[in-house]
Protein backbone atom coordinates (compact mmCIF):
# COMPACT_ATOMS: atom_id res chain seq x y z
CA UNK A 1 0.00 0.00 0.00
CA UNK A 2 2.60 2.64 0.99
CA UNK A 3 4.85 1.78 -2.25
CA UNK A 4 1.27 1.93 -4.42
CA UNK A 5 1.06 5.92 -3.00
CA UNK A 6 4.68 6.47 -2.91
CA UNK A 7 4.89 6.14 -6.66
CA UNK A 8 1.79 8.42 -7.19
CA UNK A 9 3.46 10.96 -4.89
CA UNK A 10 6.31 13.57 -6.51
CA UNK A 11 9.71 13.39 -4.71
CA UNK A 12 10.73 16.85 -2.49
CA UNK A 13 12.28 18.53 -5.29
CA UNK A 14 9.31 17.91 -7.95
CA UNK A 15 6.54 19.23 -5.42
CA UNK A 16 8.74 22.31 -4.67
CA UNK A 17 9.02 22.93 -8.79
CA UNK A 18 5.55 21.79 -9.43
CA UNK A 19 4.43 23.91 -6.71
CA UNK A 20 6.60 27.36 -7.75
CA UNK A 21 5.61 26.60 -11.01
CA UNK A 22 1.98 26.87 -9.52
CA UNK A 23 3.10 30.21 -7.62
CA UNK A 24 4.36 31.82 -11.17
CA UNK A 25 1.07 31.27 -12.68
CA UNK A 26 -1.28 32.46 -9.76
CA UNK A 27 0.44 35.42 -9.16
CA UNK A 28 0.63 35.98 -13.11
CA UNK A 29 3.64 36.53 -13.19
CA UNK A 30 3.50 33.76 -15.91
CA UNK A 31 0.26 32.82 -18.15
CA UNK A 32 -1.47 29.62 -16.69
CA UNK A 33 -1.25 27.76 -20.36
CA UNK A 34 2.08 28.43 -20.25
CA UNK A 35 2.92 27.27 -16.67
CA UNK A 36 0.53 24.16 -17.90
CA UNK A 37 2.45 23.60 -20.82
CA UNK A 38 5.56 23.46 -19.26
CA UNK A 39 4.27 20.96 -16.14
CA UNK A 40 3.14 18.38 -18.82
CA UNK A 41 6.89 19.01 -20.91
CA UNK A 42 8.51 18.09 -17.63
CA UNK A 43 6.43 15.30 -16.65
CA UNK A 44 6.72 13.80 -20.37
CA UNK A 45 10.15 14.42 -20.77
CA UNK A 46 11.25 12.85 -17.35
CA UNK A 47 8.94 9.83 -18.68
CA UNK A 48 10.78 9.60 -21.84
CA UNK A 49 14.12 10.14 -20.13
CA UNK A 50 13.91 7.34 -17.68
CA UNK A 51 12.54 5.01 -20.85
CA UNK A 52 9.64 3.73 -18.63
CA UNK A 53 6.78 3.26 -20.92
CA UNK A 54 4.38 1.64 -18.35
CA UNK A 55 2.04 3.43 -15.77
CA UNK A 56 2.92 3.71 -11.58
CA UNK A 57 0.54 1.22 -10.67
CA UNK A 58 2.07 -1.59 -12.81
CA UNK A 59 5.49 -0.62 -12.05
CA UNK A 60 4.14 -0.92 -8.11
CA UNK A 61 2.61 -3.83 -8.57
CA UNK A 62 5.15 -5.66 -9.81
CA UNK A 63 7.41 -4.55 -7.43
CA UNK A 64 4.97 -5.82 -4.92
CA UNK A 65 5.35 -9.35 -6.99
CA UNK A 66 8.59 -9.17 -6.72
CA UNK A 67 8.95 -8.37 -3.07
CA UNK A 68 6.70 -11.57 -2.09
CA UNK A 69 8.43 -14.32 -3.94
């Protein structure tokens, strides 16, 4: 259960740049497409980056698999 939320969750450093990210576009000091744009760019290109093609919840379940043979 707590690896199934941990892989849902974004590490320290990704909720602090999702979340300034969030800050630049309520206080307008950039346009909320454009802080949108760039959120889905990150999230895409750490996807591609890490070459992991399949979703959180398969990767933690077959972790969990793996964990109880």
């Amino acid at each position: 259960m707590v690896d199934t939320v941990r892989t849902h969750l974004p590490s320290a450093a990704q909720a602090a740049y999702y979340g300034g990210l969030g800050a630049l576009a309520a206080l307008s000091i950039i346009e909320w497409p454009v802080a949108a744009a760039i959120g889905i760019g990150t999230v895409v290109a750490q996807r591609s980056r890490s070459g992991s093609s399949e979703s959180p919840r398969s990767r933690a379940q077959s972790r969990s698999e793996n964990a109880n043979e």
